[in-house]
N, C-alpha and C. Protein backbone atom coordinates (compact mmCIF):
# COMPACT_ATOMS: atom_id res chain seq x y z
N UNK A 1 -32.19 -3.99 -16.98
CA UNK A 1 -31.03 -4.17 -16.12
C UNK A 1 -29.81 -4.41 -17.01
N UNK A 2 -28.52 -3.81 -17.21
CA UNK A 2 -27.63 -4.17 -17.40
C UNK A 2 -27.04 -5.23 -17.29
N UNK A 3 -26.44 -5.71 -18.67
CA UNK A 3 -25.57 -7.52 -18.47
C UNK A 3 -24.29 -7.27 -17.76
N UNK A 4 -24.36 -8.42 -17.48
CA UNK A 4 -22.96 -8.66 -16.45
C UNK A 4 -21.88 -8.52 -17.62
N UNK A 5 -21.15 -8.31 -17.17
CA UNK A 5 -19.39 -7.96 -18.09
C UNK A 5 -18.76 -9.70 -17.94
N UNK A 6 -18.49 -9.56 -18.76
CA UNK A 6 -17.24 -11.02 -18.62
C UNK A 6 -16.61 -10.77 -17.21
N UNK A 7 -15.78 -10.02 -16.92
CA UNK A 7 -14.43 -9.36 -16.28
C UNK A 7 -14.80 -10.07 -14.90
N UNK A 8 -13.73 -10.66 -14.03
CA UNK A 8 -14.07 -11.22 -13.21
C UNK A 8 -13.87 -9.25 -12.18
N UNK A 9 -13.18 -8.19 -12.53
CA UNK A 9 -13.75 -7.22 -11.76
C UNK A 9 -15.09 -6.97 -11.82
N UNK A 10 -16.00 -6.81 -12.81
CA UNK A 10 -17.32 -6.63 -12.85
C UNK A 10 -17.86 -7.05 -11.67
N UNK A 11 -18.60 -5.70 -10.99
CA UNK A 11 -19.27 -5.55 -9.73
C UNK A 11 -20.56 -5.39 -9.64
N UNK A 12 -21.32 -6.27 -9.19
CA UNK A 12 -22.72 -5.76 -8.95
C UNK A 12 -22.83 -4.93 -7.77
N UNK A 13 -23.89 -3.74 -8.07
CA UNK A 13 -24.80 -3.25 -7.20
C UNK A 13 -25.93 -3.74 -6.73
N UNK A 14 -26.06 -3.94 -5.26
CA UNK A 14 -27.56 -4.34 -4.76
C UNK A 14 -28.30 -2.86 -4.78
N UNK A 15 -29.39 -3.19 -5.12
CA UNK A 15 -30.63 -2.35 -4.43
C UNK A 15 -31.47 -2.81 -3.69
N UNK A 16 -31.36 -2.25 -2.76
CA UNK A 16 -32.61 -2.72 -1.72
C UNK A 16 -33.38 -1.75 -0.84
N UNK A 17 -34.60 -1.71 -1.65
CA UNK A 17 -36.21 -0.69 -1.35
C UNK A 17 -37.24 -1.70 -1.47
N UNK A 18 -38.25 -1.70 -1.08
CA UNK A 18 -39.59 -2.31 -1.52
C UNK A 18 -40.86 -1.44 -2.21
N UNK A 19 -40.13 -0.13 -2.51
CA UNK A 19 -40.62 0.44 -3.24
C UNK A 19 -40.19 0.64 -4.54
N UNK A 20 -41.11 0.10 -5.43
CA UNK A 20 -40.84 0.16 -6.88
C UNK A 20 -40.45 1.20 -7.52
N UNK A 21 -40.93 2.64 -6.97
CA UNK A 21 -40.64 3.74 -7.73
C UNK A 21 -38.91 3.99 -7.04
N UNK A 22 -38.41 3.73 -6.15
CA UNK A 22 -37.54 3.97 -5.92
C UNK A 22 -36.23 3.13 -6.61
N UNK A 23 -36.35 1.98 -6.33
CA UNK A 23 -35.64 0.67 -7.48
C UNK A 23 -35.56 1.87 -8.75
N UNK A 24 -36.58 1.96 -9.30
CA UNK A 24 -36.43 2.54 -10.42
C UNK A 24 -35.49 3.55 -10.97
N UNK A 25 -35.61 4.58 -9.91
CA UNK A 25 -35.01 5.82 -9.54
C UNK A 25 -33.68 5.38 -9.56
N UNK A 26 -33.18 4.65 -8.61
CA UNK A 26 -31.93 4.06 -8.60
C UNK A 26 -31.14 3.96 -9.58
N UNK A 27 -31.81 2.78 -10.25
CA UNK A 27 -31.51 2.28 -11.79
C UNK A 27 -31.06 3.34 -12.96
N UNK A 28 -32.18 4.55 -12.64
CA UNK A 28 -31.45 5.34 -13.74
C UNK A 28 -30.03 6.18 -13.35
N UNK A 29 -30.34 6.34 -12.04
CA UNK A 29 -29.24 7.28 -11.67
C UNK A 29 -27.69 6.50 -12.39
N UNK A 30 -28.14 5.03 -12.20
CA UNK A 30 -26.53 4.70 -11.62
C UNK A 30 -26.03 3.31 -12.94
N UNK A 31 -27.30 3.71 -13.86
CA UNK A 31 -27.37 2.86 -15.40
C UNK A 31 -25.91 3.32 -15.76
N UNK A 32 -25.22 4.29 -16.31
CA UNK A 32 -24.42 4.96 -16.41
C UNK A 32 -23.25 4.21 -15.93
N UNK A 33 -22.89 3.58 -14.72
CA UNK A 33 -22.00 3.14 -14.54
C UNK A 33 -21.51 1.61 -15.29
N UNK A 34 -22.53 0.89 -16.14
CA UNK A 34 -22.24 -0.17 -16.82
C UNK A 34 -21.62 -1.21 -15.83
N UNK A 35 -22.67 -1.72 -14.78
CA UNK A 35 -21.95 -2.48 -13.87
C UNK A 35 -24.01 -3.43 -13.39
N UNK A 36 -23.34 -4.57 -13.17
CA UNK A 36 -25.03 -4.98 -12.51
C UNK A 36 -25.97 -4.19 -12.10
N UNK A 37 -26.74 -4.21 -12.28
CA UNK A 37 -27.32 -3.57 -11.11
C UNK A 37 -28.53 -4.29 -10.46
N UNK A 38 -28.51 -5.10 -9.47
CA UNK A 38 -29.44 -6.59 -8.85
C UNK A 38 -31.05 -5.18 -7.80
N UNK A 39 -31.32 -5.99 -8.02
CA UNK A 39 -32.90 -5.72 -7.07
C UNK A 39 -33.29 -6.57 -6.14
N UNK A 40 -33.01 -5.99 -5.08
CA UNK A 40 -33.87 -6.89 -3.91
C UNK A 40 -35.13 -6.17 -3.12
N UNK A 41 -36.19 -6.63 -3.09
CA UNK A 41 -37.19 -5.91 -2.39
C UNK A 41 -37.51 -6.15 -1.03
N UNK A 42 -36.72 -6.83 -0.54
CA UNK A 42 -36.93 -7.01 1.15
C UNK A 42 -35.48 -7.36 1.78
N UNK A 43 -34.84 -7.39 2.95
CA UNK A 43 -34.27 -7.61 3.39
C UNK A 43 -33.61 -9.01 3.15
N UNK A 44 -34.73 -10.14 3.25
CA UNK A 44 -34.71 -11.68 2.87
C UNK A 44 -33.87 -11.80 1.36
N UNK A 45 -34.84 -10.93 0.47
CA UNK A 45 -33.96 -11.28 -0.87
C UNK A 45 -32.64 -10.18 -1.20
N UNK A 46 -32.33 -9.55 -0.40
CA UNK A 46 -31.00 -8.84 -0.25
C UNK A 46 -30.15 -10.16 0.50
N UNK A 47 -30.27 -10.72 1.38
CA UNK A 47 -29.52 -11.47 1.86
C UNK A 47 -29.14 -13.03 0.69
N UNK A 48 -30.49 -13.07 0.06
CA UNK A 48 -30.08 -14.30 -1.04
C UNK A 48 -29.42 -13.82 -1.79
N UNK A 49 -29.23 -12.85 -2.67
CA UNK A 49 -28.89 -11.82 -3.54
C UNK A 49 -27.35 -12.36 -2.84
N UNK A 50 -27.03 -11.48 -1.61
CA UNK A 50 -25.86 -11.70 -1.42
C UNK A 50 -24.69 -12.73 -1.13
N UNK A 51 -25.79 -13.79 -0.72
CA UNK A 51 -24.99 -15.57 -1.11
C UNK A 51 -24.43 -15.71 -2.15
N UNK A 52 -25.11 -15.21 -3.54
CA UNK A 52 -25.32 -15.83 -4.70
C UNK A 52 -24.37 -15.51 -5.54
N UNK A 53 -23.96 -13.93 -5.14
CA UNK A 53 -22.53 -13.67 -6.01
C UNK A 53 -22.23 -12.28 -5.11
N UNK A 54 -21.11 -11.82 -5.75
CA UNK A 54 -20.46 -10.58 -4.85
C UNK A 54 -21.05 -9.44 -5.30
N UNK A 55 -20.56 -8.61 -4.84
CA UNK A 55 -21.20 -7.25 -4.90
C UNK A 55 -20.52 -5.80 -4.26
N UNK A 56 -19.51 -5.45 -5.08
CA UNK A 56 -19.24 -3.50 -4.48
C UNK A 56 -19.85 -3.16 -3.22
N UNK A 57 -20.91 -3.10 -3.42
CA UNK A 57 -21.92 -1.75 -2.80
C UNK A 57 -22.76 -1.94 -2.49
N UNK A 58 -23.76 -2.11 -1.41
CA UNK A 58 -25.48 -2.66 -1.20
C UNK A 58 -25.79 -0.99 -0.67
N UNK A 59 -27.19 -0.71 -1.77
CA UNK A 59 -27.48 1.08 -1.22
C UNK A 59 -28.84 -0.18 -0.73
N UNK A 60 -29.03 0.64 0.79
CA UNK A 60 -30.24 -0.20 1.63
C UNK A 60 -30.90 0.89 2.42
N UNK A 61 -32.30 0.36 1.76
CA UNK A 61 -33.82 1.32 2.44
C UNK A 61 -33.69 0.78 3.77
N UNK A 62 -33.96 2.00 4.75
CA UNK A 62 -34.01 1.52 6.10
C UNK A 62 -35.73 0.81 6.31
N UNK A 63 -36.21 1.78 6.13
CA UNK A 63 -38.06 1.94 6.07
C UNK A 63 -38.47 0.64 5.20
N UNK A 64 -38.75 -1.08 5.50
CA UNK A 64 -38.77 -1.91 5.03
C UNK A 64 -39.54 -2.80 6.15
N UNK A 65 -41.17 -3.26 5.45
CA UNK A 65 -41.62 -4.49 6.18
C UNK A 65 -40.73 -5.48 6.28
N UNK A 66 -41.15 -6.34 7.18
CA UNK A 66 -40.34 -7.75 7.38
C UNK A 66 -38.99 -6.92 8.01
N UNK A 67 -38.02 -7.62 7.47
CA UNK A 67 -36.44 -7.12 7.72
C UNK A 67 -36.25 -6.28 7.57
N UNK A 68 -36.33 -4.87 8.92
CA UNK A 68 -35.64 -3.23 8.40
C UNK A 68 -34.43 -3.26 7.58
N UNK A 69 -34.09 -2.42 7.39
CA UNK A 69 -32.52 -2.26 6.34
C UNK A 69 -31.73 -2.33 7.77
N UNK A 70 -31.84 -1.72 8.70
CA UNK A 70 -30.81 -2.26 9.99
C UNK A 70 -30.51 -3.73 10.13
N UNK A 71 -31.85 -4.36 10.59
CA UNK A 71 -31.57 -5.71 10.61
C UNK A 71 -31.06 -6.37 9.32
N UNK A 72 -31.17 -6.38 7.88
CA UNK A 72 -30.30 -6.57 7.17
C UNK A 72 -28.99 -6.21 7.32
N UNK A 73 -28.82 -4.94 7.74
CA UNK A 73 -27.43 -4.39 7.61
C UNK A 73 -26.76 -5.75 8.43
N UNK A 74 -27.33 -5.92 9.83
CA UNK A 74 -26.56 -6.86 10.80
C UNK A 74 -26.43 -8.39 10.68
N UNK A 75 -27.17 -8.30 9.54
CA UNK A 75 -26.93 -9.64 9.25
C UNK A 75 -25.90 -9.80 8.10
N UNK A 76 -25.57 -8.80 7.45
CA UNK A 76 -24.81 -8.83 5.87
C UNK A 76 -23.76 -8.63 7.10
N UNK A 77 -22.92 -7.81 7.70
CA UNK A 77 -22.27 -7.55 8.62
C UNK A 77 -21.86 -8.65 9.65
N UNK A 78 -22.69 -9.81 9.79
CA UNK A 78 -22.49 -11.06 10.66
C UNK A 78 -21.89 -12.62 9.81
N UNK A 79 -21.76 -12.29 8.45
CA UNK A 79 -21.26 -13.36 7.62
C UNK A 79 -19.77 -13.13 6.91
N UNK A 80 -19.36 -14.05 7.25
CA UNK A 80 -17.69 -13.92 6.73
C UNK A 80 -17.81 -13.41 5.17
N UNK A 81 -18.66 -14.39 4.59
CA UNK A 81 -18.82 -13.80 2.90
C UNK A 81 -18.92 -12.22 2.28
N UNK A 82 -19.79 -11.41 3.40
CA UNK A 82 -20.55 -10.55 2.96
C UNK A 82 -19.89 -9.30 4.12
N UNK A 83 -19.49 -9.57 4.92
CA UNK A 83 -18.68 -8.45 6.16
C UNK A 83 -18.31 -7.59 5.50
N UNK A 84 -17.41 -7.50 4.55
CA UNK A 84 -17.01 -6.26 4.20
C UNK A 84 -17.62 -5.31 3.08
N UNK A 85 -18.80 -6.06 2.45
CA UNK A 85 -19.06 -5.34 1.58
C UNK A 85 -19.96 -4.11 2.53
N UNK A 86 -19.31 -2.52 1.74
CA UNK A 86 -20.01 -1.42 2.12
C UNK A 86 -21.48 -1.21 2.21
N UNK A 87 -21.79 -0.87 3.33
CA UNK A 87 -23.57 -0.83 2.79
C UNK A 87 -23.63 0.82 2.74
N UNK A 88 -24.08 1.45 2.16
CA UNK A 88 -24.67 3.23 1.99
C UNK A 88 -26.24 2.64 2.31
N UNK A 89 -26.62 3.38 3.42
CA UNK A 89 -28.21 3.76 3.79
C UNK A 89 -28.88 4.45 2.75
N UNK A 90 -29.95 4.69 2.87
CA UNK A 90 -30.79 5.56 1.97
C UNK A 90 -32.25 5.75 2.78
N UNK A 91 -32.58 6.50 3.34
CA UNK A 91 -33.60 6.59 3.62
C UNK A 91 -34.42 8.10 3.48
N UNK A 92 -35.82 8.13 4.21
CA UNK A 92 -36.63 9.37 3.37
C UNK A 92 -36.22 10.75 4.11
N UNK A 93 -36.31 11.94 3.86
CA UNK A 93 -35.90 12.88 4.76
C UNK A 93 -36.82 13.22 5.89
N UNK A 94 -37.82 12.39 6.15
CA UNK A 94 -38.32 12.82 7.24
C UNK A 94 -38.27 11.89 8.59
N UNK A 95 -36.61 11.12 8.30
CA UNK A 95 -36.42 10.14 9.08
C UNK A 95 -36.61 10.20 10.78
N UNK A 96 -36.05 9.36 11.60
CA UNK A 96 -35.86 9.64 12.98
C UNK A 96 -34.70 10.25 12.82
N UNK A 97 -34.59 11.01 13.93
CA UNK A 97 -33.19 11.65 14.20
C UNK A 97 -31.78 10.92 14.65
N UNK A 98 -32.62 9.89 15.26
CA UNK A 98 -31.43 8.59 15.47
C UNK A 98 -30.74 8.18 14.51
N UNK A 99 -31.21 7.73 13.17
CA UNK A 99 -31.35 7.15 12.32
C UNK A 99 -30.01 6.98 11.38
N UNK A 100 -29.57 7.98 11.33
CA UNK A 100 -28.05 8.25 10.83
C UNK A 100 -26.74 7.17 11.54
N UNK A 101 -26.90 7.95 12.83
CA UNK A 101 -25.96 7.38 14.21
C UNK A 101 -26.32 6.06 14.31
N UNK A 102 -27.89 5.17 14.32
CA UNK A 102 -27.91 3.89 14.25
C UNK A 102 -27.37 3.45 12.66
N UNK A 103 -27.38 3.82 11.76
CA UNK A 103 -26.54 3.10 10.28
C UNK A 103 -25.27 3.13 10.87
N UNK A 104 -24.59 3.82 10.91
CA UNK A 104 -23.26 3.98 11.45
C UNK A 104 -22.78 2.99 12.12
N UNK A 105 -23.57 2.83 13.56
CA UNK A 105 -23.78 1.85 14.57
C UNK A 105 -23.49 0.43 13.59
N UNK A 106 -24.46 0.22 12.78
CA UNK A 106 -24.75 -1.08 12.57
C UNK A 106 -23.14 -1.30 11.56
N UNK A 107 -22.94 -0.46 11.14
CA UNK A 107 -21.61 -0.84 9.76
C UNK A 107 -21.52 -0.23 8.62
N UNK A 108 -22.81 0.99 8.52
CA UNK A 108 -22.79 1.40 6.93
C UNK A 108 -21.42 2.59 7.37
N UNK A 109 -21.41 2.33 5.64
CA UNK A 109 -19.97 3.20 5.10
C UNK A 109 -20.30 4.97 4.71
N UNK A 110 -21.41 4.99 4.99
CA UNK A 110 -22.30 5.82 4.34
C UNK A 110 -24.36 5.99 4.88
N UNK A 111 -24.45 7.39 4.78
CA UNK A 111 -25.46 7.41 5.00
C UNK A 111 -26.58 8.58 4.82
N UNK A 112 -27.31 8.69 3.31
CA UNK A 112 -27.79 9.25 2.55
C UNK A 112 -29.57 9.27 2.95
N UNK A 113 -29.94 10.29 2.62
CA UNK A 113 -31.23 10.51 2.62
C UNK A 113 -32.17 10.99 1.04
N UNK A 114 -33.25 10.38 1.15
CA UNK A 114 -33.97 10.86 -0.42
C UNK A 114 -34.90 12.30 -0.12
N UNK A 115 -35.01 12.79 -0.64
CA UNK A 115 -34.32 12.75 -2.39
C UNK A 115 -33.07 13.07 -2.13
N UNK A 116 -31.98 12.17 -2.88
CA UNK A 116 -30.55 12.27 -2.81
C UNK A 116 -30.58 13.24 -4.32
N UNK A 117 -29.37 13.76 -3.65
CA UNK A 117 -28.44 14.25 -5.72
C UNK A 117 -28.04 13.12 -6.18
N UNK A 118 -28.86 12.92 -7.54
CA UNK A 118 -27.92 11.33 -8.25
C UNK A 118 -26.28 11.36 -8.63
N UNK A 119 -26.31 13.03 -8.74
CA UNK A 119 -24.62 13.12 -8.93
C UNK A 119 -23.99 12.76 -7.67
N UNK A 120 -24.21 12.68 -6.47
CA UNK A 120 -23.37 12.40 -5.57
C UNK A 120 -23.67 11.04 -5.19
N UNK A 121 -24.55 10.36 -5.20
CA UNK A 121 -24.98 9.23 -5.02
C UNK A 121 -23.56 8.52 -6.43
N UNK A 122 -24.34 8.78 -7.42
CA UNK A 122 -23.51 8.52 -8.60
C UNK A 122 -21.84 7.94 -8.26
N UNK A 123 -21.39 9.52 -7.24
CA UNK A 123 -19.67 9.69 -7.24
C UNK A 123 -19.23 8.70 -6.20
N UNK A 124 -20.46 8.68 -4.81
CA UNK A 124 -20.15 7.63 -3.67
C UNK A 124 -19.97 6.14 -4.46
N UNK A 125 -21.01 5.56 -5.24
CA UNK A 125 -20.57 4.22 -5.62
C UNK A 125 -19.89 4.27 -6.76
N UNK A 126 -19.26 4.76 -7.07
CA UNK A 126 -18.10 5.26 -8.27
C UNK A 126 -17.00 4.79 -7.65
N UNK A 127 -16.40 5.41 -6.01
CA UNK A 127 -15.62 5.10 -5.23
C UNK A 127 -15.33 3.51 -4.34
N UNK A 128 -16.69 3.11 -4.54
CA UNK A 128 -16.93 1.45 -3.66
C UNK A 128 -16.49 0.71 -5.21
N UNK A 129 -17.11 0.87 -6.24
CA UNK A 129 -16.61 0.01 -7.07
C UNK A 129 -15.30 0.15 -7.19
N UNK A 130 -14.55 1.72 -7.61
CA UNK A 130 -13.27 1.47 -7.94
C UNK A 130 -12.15 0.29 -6.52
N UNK A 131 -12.80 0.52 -5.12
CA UNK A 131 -12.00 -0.18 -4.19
C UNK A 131 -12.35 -1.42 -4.11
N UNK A 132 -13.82 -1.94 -4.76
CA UNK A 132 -13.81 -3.38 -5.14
C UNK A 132 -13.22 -3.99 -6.25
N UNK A 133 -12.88 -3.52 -7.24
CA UNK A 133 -11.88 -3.71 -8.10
C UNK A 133 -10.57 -3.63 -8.18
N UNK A 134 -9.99 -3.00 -6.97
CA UNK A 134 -8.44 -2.78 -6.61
C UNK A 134 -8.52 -3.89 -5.64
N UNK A 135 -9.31 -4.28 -4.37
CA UNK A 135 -9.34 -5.64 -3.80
C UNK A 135 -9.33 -6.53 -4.72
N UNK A 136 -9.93 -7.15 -5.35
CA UNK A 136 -9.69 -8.27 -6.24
C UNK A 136 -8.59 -8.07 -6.88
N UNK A 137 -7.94 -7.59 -7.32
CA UNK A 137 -6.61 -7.45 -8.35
C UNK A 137 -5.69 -7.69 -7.25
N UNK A 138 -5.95 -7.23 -6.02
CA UNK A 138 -4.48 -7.71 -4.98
C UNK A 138 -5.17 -8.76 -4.72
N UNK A 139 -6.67 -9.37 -4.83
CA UNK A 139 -6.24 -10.87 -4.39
C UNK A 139 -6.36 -11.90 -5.51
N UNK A 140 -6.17 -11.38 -6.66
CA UNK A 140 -5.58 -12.62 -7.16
C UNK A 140 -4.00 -12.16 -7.73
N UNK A 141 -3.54 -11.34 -7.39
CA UNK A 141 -2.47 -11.01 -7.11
C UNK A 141 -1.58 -11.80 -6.28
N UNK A 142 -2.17 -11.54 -4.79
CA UNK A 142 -1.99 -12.72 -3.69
C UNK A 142 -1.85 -14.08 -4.61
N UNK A 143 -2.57 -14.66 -4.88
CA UNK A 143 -3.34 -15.53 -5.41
C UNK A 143 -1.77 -16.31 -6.43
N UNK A 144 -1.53 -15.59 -7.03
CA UNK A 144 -0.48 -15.93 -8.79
C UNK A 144 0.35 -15.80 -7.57
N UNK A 145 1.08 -14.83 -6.72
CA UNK A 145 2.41 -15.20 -5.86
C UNK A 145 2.62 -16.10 -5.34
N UNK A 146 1.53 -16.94 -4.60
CA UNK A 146 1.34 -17.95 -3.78
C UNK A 146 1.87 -18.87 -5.07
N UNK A 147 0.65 -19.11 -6.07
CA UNK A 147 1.51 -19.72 -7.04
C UNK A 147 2.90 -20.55 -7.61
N UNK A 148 3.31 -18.88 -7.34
CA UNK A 148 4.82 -19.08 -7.80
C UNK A 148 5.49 -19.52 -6.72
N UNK A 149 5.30 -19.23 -5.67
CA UNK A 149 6.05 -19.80 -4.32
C UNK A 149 5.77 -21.24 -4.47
N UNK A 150 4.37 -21.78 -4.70
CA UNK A 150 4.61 -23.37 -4.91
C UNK A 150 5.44 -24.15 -5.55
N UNK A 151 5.42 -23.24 -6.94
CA UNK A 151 6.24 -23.55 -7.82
C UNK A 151 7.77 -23.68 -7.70
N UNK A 152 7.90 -22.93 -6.85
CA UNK A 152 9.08 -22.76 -6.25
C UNK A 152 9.62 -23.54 -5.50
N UNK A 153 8.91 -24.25 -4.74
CA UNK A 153 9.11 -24.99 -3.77
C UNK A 153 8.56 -26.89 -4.08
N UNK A 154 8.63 -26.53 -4.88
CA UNK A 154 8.21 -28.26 -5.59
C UNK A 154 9.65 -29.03 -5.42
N UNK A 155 9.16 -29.99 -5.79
CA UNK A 155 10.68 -31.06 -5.68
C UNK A 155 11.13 -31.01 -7.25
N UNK A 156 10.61 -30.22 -8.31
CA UNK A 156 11.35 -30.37 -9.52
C UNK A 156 11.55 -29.24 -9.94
N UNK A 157 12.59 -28.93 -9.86
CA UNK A 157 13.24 -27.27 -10.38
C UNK A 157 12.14 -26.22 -11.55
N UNK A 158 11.68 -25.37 -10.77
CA UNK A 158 10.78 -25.06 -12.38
C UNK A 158 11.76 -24.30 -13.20
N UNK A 159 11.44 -24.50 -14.56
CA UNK A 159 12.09 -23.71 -15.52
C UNK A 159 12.31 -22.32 -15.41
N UNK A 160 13.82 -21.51 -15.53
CA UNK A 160 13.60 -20.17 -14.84
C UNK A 160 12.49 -19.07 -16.07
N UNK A 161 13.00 -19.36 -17.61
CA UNK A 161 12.31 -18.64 -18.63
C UNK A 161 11.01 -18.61 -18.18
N UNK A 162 10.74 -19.93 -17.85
CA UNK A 162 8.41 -20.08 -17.34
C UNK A 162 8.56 -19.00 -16.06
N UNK A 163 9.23 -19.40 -15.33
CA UNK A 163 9.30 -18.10 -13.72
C UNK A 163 9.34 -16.93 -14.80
N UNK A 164 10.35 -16.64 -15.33
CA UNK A 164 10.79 -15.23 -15.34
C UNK A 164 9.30 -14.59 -16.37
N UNK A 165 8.42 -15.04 -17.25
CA UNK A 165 7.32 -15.56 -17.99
C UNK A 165 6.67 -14.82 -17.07
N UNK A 166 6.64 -15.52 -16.11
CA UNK A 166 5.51 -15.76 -15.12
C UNK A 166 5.49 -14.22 -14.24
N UNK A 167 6.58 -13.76 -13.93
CA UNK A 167 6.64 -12.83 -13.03
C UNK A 167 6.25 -11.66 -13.69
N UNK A 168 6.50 -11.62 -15.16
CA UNK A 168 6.44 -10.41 -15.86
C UNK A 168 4.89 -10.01 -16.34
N UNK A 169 4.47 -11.05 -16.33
CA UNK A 169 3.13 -11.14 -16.42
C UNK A 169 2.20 -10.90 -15.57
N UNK A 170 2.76 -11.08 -14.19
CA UNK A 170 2.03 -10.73 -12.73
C UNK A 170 2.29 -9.36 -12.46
N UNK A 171 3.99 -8.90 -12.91
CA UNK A 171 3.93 -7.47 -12.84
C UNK A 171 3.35 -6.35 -13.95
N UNK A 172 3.26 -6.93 -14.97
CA UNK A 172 1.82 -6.18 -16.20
C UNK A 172 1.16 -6.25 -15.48
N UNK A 173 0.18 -6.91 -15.35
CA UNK A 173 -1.48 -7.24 -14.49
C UNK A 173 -1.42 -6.30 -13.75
N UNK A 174 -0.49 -6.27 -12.53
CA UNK A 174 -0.35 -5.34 -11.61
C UNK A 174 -0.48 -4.03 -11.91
N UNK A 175 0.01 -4.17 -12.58
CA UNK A 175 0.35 -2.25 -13.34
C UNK A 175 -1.08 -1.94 -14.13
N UNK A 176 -1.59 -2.97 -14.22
CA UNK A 176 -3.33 -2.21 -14.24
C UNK A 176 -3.44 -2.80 -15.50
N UNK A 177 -2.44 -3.86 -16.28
CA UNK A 177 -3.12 -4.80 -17.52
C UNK A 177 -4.12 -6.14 -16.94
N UNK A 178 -4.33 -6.62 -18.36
CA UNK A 178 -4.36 -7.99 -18.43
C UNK A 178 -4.61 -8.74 -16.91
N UNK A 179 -5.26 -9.43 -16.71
CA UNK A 179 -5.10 -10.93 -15.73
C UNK A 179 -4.40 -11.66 -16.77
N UNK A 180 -3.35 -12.44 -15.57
CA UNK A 180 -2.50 -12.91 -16.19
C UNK A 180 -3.45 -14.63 -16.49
């Protein structure tokens, strides 16, 4: 498994199959992207998984004892923490015909069948990471403005050089440097 990056953008990927050969499969496709890549084998440990830290992208096996990947989906989907993260389905091609229209239903962003092309699999979470990494940069973006508005609003004049410091540094960051 790939180490985590310092970078507070660094995004994990969930996987969640209970099949080993598939985890696997995964892993190589999407090694390449130099980003986590977490394993959960049931629904239960997809949901701990997702307490525990954030995450881009959850690709989720529908076809799963215990907790289907639906009922996961509705539960990742029912927590303020975890609502927005995208889920992409994955399931086998000899699914139900429903099966698509219920992912949809439940919240996925996406909805793939195996054997997938790893190149397109590849390009879909290529796209969830790059928009989980542009969310975080506007919120600690958010985050340094609020800041400065405090600062602003204190009872002791802040220094304008530290403001003016300060702003130029939030607008680098912005522009795709440095955290300030």
């Amino acid at each position: 498994m790939p180490t985590e990056k310092a970078s507070e953008d660094s995004a994990g990927i969930l996987l969640v199959d209970d099949m080993e050969d598939n985890l696997t499969a995964l892993e190589a496709v999407l090694r390449s992207l130099n980003e986590p890549l977490v394993r959960a084998r049931s629904g239960e440990e997809a949901m701990k998984a997702l307490l525990e830290r954030r995450f881009a992208v959850v690709l989720l096996d529908i076809r799963m004892p215990g907790m289907d990947g639906f009922e996961t989906a509705a539960h990742i989907k029912r927590l303020d923490r975890t609502k927005d993260v995208p889920i992409v389905f994955l399931t086998g091609s000899d699914a139900e015909a429903g099966y698509a229209f219920r992912g949809y239903a439940t919240g996925a962003a996406d909805y793939l069948t195996k054997p997938f092309d790893p190149w397109v699999l590849r390009a879909k979470v290529t796209v969830f990471l790059d928009l989980y990494r542009k969310s975080r940069r506007l919120e600690r973006l958010r985050e340094g403005l609020a800041e400065l508005e405090e600062r602003l609003s204190a009872d002791e004049p802040p220094d304008p050089a530290e403001l003016r410091r300060r702003v130029r540094e939030l607008q680098r960051w912005a522009a795709g440097g440095q955290a300030p």
